[in-house]
C-alpha atoms as a PDB file:
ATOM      1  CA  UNK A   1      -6.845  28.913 -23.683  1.00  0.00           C
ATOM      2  CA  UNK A   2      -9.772  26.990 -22.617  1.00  0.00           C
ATOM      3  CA  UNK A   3      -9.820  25.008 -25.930  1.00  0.00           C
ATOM      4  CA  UNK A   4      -6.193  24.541 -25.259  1.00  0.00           C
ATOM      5  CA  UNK A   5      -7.153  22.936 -22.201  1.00  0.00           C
ATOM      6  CA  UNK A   6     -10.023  20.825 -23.677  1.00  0.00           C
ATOM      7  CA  UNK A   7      -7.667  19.085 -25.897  1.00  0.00           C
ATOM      8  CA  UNK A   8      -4.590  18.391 -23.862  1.00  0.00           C
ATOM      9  CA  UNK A   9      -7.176  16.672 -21.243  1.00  0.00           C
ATOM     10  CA  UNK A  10      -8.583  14.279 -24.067  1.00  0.00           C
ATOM     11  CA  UNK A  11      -5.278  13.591 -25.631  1.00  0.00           C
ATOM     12  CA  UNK A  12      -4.300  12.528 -21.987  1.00  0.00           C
ATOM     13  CA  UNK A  13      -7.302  10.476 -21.809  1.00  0.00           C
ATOM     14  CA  UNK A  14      -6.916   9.060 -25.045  1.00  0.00           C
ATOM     15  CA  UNK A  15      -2.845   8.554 -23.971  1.00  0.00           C
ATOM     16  CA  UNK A  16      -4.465   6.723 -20.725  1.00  0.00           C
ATOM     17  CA  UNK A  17      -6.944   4.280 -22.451  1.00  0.00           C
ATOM     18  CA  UNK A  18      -4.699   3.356 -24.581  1.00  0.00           C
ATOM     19  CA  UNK A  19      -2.158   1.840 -21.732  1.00  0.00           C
ATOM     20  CA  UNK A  20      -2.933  -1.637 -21.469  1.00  0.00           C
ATOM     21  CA  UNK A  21      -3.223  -2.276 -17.900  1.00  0.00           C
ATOM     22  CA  UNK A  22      -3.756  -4.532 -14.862  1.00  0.00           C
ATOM     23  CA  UNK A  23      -5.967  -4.296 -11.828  1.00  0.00           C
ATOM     24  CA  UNK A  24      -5.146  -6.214  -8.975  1.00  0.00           C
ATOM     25  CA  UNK A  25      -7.562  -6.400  -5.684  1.00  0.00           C
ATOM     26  CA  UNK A  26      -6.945  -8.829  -2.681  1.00  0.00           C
ATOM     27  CA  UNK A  27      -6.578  -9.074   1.041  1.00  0.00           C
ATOM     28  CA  UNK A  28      -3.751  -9.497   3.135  1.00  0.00           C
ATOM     29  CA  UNK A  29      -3.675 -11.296   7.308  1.00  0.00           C
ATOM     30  CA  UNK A  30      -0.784 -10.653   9.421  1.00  0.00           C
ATOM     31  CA  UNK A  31       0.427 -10.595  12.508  1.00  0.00           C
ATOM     32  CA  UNK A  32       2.064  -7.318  14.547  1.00  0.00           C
ATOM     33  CA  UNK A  33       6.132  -7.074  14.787  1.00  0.00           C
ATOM     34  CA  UNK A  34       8.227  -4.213  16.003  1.00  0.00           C
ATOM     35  CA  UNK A  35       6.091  -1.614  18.590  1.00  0.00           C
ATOM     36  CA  UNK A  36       2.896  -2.754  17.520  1.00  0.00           C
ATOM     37  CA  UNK A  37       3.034  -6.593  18.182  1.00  0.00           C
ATOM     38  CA  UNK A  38       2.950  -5.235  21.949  1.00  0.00           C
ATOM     39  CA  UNK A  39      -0.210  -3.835  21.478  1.00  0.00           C
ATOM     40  CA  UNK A  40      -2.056  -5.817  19.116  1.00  0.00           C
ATOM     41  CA  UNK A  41      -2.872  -9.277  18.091  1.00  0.00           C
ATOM     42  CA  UNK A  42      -3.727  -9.353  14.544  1.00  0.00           C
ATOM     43  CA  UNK A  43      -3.603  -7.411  11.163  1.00  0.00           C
ATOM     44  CA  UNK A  44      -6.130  -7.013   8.268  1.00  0.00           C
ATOM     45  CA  UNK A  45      -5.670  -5.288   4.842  1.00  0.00           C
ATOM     46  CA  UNK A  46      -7.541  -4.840   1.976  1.00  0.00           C
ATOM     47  CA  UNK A  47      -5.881  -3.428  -1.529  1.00  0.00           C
ATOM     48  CA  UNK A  48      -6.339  -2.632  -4.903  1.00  0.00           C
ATOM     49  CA  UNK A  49      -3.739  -1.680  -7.805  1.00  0.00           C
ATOM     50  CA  UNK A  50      -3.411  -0.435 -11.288  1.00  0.00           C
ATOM     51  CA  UNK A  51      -0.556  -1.504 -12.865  1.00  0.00           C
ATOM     52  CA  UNK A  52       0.887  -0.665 -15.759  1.00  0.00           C
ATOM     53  CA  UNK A  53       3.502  -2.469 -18.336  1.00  0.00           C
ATOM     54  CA  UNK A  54       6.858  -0.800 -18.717  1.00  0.00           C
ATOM     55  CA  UNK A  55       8.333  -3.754 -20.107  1.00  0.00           C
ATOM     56  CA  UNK A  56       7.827  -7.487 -20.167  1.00  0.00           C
ATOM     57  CA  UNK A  57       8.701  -8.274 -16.878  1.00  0.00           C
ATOM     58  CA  UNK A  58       8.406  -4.884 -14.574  1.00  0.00           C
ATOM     59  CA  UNK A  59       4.925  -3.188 -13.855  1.00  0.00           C
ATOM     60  CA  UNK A  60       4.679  -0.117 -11.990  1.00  0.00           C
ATOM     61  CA  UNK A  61       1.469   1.992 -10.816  1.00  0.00           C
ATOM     62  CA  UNK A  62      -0.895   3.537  -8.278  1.00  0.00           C
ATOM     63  CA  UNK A  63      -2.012   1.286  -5.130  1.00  0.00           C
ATOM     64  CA  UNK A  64      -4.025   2.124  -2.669  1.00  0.00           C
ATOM     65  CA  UNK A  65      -4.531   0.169   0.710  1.00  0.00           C
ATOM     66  CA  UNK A  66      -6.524  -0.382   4.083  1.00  0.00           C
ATOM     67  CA  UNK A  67      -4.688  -1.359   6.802  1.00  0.00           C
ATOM     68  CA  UNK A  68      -5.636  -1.920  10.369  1.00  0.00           C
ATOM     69  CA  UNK A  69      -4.374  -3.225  13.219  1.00  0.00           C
ATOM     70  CA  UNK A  70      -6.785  -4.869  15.511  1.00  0.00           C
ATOM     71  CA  UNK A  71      -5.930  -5.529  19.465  1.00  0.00           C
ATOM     72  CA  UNK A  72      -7.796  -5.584  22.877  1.00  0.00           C
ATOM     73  CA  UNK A  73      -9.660  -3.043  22.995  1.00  0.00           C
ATOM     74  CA  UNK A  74      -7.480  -1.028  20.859  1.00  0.00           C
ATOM     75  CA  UNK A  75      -6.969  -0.475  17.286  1.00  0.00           C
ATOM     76  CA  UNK A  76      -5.018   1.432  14.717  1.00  0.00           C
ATOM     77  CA  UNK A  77      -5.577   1.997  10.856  1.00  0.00           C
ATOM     78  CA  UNK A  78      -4.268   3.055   7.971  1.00  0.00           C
ATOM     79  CA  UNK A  79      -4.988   3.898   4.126  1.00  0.00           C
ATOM     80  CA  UNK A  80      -2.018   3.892   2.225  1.00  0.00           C
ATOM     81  CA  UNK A  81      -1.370   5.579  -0.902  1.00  0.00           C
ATOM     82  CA  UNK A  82       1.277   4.180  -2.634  1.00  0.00           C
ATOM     83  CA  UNK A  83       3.523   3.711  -5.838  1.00  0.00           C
ATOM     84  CA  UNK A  84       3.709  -0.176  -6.595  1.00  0.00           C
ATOM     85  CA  UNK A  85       6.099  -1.956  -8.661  1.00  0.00           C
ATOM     86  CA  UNK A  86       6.059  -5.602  -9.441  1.00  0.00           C
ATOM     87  CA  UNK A  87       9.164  -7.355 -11.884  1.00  0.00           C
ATOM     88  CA  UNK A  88       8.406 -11.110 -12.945  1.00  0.00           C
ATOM     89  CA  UNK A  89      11.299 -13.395 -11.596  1.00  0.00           C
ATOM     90  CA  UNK A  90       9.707 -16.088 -13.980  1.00  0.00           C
ATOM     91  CA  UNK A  91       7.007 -17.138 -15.419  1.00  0.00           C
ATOM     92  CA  UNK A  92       5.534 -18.223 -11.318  1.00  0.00           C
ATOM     93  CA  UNK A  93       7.293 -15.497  -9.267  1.00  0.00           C
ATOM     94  CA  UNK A  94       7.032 -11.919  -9.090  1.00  0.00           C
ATOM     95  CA  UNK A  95       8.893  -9.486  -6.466  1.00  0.00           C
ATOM     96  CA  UNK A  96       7.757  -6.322  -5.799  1.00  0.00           C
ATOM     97  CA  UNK A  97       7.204  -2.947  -3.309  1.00  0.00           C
ATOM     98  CA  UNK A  98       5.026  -0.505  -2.237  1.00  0.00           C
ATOM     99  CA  UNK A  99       5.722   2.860  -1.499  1.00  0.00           C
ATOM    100  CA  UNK A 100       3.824   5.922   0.005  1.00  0.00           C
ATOM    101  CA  UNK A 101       2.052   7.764   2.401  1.00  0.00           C
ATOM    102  CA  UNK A 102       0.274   5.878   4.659  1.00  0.00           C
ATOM    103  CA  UNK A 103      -3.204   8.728   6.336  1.00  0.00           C
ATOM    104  CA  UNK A 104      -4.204   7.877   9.602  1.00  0.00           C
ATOM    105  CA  UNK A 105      -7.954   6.594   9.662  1.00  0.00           C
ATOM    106  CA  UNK A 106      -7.958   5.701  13.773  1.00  0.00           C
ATOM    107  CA  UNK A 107      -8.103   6.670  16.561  1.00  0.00           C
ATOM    108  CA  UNK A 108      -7.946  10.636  15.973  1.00  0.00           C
ATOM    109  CA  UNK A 109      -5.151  12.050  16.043  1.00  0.00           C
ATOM    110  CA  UNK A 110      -2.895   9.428  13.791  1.00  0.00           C
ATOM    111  CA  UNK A 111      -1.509  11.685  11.283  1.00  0.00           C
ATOM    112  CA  UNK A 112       0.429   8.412   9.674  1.00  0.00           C
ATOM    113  CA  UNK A 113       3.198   8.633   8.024  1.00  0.00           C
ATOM    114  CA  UNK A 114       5.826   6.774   5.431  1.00  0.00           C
ATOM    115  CA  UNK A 115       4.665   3.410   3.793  1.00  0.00           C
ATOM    116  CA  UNK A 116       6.420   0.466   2.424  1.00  0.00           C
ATOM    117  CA  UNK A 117       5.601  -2.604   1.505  1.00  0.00           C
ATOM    118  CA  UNK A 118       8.340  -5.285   0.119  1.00  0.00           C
ATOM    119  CA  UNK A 119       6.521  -8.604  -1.066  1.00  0.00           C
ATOM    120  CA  UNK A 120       7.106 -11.366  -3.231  1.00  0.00           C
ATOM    121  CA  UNK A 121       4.461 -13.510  -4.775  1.00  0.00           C
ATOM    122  CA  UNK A 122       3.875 -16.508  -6.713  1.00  0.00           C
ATOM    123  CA  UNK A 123       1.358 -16.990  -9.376  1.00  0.00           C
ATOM    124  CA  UNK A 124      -0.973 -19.802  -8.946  1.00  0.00           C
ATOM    125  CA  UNK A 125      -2.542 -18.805 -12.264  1.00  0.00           C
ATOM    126  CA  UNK A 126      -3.050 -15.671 -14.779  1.00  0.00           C
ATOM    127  CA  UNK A 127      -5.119 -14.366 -12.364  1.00  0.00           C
ATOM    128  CA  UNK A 128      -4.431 -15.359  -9.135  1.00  0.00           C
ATOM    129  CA  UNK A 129      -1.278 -14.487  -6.867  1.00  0.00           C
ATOM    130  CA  UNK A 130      -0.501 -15.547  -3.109  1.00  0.00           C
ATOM    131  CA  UNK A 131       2.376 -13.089  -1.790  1.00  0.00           C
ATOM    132  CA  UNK A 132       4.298 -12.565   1.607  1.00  0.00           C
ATOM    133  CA  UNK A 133       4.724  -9.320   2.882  1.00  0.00           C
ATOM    134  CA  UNK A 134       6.206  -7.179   5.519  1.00  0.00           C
ATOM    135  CA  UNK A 135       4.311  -3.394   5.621  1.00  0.00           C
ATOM    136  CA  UNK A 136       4.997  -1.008   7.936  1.00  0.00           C
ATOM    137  CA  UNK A 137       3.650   2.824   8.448  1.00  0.00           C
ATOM    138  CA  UNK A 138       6.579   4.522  10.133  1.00  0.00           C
ATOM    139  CA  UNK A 139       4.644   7.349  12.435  1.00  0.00           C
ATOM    140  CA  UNK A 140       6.345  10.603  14.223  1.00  0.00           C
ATOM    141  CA  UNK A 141       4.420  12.837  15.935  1.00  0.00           C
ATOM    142  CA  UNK A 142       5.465  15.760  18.413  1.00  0.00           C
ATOM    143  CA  UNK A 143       3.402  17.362  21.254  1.00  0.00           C
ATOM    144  CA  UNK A 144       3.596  20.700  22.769  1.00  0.00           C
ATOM    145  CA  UNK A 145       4.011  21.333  26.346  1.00  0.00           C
ATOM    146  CA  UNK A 146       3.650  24.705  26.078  1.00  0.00           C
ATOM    147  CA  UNK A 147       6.620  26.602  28.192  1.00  0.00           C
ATOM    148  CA  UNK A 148       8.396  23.084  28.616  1.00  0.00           C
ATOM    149  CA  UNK A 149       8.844  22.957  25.229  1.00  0.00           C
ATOM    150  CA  UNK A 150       7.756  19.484  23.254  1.00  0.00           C
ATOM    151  CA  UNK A 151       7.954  15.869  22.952  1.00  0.00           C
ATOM    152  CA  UNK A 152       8.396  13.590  19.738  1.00  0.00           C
ATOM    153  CA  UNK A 153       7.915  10.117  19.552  1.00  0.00           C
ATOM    154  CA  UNK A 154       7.852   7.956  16.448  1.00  0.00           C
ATOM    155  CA  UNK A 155       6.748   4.352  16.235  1.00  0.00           C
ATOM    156  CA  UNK A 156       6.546   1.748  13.302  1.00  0.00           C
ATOM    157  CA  UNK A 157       3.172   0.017  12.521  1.00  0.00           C
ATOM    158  CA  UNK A 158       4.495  -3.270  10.859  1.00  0.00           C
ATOM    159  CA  UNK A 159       3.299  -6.463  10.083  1.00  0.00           C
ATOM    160  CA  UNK A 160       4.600  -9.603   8.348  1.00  0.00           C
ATOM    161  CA  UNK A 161       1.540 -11.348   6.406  1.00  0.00           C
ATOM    162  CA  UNK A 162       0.314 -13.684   3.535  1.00  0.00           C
ATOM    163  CA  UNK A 163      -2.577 -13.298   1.304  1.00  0.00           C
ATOM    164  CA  UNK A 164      -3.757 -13.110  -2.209  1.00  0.00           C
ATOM    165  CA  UNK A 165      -4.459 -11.052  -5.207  1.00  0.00           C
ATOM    166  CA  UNK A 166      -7.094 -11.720  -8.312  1.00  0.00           C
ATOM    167  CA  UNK A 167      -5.800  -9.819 -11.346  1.00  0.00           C
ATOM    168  CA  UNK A 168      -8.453  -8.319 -14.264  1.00  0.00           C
ATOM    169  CA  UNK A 169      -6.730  -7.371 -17.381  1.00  0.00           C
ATOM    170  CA  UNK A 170      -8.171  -4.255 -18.326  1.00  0.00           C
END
């Protein structure tokens, strides 16, 4: 069993390496919409993707994010982990989304919740990509008050923003 196991992890290895693929880090500003634009002033993320081809024009892989909202003398973030997908409009502009879970990094006690990301994007060159966005983290969380029973309230983290990717071909 244990040789078994041996070899199905190297063929997947081998399976992996041979997947020609893309990696994508950048940086996104934004500013607060929705129930956080009352309590903050800007936004600041930080990403990096792996994307592989399923056909000419569509990619599709793991992303993984850091989001955080910064106001005064509060602030909230997030690390999303997310499926991406980008399909090539043309040769200059992509569209694309992010989906996940966004975990809640600040204060204690965020337990986050669902991710998305729509964007779209035009290439400057091979390598570099300036997008628009709109994220949000959608949060619900519920307290107990004991014999009174409990509470839920849900808010949405979202921010419109523009930034940029640099793409490695790997």
């Amino acid at each position: 069993m244990k040789k078994f196991l041996v070899a199905a992890i190297m063929l997947f290895g081998l399976a992996v390496n041979a997947q020609e693929g893309e990696l994508n880090v950048g940086g996104t500003i934004g500013l607060p919409v929705g129930d956080a634009s009352d309590a903050f002033d800007v936004t600041g993320s930080i990403e990096a993707n792996y994307l592989f081809s399923v056909s000419e024009k569509f990619k599709v892989g793991p992303s993984v994010s850091y989001v955080h909202f910064n106001g005064e003398g509060a602030d909230v973030a997030f690390l999303p982990l997310a499926a991406a997908a980008r399909y090539s409009v043309s040769d200059k502009f992509i569209v694309g989304a992010d989906l996940g879970y966004g975990i809640g990094v600040r204060p204690e006690g965020n337990d986050g919740g669902f991710y998305y990301r729509p964007m779209v994007g035009y290439k400057v060159t091979d390598k570099i990509t300036l997008h628009a966005n709109y994220s949000a983290v959608n949060v619900s969380q519920s307290v107990d008050l004991g014999v009174f029973g409990s509470v839920s309230a849900s808010a949405t983290y979202g921010t419109f923003g523009i930034g940029g990717t640099y793409s490695f071909s790997l």
